[in-house]
C-alpha atoms as a PDB file:
ATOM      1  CA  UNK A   1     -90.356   1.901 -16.153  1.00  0.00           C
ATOM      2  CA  UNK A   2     -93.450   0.766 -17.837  1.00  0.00           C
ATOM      3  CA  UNK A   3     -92.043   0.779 -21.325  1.00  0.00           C
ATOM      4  CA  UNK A   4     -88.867  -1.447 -20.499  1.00  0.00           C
ATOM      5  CA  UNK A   5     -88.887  -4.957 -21.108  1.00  0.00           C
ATOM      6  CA  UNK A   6     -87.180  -7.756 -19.254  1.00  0.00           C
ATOM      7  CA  UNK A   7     -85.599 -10.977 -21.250  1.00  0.00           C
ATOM      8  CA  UNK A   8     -83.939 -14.058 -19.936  1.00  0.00           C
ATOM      9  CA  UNK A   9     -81.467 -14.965 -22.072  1.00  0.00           C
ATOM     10  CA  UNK A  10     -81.999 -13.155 -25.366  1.00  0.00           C
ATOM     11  CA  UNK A  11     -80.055 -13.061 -28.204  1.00  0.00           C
ATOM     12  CA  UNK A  12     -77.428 -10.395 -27.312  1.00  0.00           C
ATOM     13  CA  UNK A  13     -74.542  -9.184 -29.684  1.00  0.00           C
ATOM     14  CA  UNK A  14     -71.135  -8.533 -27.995  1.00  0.00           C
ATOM     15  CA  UNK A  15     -71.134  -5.031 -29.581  1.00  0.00           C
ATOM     16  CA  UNK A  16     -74.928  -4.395 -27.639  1.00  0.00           C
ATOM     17  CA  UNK A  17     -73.106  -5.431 -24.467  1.00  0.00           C
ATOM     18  CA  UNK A  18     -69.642  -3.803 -24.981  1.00  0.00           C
ATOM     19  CA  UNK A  19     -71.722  -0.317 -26.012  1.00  0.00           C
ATOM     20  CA  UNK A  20     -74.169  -0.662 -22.651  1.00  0.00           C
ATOM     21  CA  UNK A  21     -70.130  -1.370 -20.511  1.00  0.00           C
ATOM     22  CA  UNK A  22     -68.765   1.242 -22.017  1.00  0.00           C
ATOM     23  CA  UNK A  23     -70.950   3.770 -20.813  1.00  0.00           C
ATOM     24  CA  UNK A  24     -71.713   2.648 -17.792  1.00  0.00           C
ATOM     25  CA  UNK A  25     -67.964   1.851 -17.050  1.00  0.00           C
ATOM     26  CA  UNK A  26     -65.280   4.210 -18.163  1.00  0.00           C
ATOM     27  CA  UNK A  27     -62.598   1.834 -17.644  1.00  0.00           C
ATOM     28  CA  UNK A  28     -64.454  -0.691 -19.711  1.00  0.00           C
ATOM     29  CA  UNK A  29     -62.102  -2.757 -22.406  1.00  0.00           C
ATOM     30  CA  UNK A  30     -64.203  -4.073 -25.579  1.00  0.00           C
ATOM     31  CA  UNK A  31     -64.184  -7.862 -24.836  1.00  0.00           C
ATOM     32  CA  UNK A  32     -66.180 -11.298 -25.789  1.00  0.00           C
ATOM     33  CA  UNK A  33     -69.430 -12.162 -24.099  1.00  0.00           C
ATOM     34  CA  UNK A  34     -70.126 -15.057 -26.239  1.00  0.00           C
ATOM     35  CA  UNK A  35     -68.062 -17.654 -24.098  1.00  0.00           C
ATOM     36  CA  UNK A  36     -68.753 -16.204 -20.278  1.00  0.00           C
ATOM     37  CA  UNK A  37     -72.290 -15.966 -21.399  1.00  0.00           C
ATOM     38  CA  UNK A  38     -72.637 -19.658 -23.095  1.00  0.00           C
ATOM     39  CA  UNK A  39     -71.496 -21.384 -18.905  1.00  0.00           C
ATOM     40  CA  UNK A  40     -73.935 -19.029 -17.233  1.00  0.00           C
ATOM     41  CA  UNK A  41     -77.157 -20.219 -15.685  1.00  0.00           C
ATOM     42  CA  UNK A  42     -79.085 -17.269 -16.515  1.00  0.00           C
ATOM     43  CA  UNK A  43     -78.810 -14.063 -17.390  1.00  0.00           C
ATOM     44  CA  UNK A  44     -81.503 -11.047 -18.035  1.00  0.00           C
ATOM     45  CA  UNK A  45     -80.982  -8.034 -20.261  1.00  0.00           C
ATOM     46  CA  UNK A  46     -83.586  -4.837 -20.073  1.00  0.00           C
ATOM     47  CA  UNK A  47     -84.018  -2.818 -23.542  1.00  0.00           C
ATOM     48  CA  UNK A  48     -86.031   0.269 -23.943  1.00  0.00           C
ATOM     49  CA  UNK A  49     -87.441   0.454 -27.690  1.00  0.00           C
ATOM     50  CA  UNK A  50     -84.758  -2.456 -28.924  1.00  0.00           C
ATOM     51  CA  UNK A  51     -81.920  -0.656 -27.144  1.00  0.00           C
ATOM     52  CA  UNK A  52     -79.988  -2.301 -24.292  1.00  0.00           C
ATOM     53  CA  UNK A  53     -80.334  -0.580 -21.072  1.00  0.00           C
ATOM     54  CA  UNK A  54     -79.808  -2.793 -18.659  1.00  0.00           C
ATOM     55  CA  UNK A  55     -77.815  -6.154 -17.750  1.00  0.00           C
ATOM     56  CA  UNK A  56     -77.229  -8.805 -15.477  1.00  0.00           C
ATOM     57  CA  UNK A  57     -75.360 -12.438 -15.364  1.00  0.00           C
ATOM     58  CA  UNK A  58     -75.730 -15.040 -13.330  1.00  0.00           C
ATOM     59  CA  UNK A  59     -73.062 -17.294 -12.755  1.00  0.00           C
ATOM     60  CA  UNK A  60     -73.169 -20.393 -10.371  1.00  0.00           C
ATOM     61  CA  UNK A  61     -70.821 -23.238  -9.223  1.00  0.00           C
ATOM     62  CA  UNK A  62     -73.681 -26.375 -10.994  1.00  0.00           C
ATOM     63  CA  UNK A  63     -75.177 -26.801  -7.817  1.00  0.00           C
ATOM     64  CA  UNK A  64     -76.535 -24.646  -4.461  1.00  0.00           C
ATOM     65  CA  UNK A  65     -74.528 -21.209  -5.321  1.00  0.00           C
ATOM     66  CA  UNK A  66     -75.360 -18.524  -7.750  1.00  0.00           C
ATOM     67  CA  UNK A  67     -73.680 -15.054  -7.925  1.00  0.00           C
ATOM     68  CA  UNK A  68     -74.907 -12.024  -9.204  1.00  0.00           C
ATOM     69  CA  UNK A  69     -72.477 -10.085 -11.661  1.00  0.00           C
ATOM     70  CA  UNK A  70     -71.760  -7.427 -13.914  1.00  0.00           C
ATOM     71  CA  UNK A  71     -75.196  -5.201 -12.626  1.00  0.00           C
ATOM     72  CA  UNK A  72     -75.184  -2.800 -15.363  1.00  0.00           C
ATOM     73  CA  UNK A  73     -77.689   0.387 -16.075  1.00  0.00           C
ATOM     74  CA  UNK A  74     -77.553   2.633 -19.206  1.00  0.00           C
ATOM     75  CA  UNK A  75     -76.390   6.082 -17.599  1.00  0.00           C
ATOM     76  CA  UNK A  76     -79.718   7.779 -18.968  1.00  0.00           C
ATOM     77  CA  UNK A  77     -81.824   5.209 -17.158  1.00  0.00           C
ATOM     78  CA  UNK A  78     -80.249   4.963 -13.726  1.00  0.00           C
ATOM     79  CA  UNK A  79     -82.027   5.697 -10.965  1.00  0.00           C
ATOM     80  CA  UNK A  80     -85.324   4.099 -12.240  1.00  0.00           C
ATOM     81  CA  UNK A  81     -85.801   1.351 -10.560  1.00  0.00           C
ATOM     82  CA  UNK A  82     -84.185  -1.265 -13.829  1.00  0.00           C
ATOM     83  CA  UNK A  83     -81.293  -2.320 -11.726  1.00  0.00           C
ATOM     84  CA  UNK A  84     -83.532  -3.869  -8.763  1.00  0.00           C
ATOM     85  CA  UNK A  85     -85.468  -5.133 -11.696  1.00  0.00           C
ATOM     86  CA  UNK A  86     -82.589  -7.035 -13.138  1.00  0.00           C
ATOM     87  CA  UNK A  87     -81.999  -8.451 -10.114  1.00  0.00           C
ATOM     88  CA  UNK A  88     -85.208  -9.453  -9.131  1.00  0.00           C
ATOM     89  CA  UNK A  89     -85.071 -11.375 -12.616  1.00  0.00           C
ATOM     90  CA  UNK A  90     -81.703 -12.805 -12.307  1.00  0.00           C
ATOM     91  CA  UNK A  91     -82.775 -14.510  -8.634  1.00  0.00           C
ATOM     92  CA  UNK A  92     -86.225 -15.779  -9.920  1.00  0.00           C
ATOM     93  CA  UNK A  93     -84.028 -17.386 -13.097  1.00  0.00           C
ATOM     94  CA  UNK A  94     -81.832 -18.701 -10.028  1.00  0.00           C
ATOM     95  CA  UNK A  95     -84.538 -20.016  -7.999  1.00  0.00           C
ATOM     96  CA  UNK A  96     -86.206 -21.639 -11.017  1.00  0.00           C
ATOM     97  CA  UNK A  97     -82.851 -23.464 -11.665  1.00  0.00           C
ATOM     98  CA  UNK A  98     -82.705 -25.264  -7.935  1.00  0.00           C
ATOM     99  CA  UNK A  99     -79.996 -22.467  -6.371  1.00  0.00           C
ATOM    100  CA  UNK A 100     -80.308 -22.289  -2.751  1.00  0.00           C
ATOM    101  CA  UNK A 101     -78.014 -19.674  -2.488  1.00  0.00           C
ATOM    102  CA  UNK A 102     -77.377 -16.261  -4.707  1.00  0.00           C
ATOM    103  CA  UNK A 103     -74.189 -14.188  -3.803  1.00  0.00           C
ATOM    104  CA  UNK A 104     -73.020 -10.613  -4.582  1.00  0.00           C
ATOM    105  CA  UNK A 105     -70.320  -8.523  -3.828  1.00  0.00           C
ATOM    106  CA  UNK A 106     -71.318  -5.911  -1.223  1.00  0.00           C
ATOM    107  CA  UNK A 107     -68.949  -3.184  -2.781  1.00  0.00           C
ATOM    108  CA  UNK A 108     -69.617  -0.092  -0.376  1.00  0.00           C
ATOM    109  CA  UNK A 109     -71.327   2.114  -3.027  1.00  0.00           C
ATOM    110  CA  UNK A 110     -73.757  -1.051  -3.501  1.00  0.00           C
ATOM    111  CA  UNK A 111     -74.231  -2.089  -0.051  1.00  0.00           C
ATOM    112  CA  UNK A 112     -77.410   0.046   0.354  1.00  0.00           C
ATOM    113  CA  UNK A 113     -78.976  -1.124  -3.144  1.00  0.00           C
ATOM    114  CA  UNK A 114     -78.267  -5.204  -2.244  1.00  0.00           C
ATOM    115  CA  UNK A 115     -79.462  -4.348   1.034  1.00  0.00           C
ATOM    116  CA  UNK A 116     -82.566  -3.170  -0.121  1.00  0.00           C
ATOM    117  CA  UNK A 117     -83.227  -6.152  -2.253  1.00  0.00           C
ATOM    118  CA  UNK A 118     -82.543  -8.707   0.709  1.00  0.00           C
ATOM    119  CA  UNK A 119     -79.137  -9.109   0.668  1.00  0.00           C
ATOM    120  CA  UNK A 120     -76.851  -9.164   3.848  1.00  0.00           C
ATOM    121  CA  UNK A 121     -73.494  -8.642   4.156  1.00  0.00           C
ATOM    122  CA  UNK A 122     -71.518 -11.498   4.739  1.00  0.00           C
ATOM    123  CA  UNK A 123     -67.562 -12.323   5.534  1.00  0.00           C
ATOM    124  CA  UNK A 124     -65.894 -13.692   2.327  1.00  0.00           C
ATOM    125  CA  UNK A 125     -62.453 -14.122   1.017  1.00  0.00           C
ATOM    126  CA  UNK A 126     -61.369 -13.306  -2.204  1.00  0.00           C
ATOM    127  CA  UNK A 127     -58.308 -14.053  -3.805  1.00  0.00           C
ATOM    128  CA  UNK A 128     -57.094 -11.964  -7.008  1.00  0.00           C
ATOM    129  CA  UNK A 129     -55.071 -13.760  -9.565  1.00  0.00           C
ATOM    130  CA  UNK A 130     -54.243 -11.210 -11.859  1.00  0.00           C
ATOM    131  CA  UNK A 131     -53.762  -7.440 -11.419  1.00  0.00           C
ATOM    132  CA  UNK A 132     -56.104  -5.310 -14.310  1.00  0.00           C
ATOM    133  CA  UNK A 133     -53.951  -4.014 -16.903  1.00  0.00           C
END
């Protein structure tokens, strides 16, 4: 993992992006980062020789919360330790910015990976307001 490097907030193209979604996500739909990213607090993206590999947002509610979303790892370099790297990122960029408190969902195929990085489960309610088309 020596040869990937880590930014906070680069410049990022929505075709970089929608190319790292779509094959890391099948279901992925080409979309617009431009406004989600422009209201985050923070967000880090990993590139290996100028290519995205990795990516992470961090949203928050302007004060105390922050939440982890859209942890996303090239296929090819899964498995490498980038995604715990991203997030170690993402929750210094949330510390730095006064958060007390970073959230994730604990999705059962990620419960083992956020509970390696510190993370403990947690009751929440959720609340969906549209169905995915």
């Amino acid at each position: 993992m020596n040869d990937i490097e880590f930014a906070v907030r680069p410049t990022i193209s929505d075709d970089a992006l929608n190319d790292l979604f779509a094959l890391a996500w099948p279901a992925h739909e080409r979309r617009t980062f431009t406004r989600v990213l422009s209201r985050s607090l923070s967000f880090v993206v990993a590139f290996h020789a100028q290519q995205v590999v990795g990516f992470v947002n961090v949203a928050w509610d302007g004060g105390s919360h922050a939440f982890i979303l859209d942890p996303t790892v090239h296929p090819h370099y899964q498995r490498r330790g980038i995604g715990s790297a991203l997030v170690h990122h993402a929750v210094t960029a949330a510390t730095e910015n006064g958060v007390e408190w970073v959230h994730v969902d604990f999705e059962p195929h990620l419960s083992a990976f956020y509970s390696a990085l510190g993370f403990r489960r947690t009751d929440a309610g959720v609340l969906r307001l549209r169905t995915p088309q």
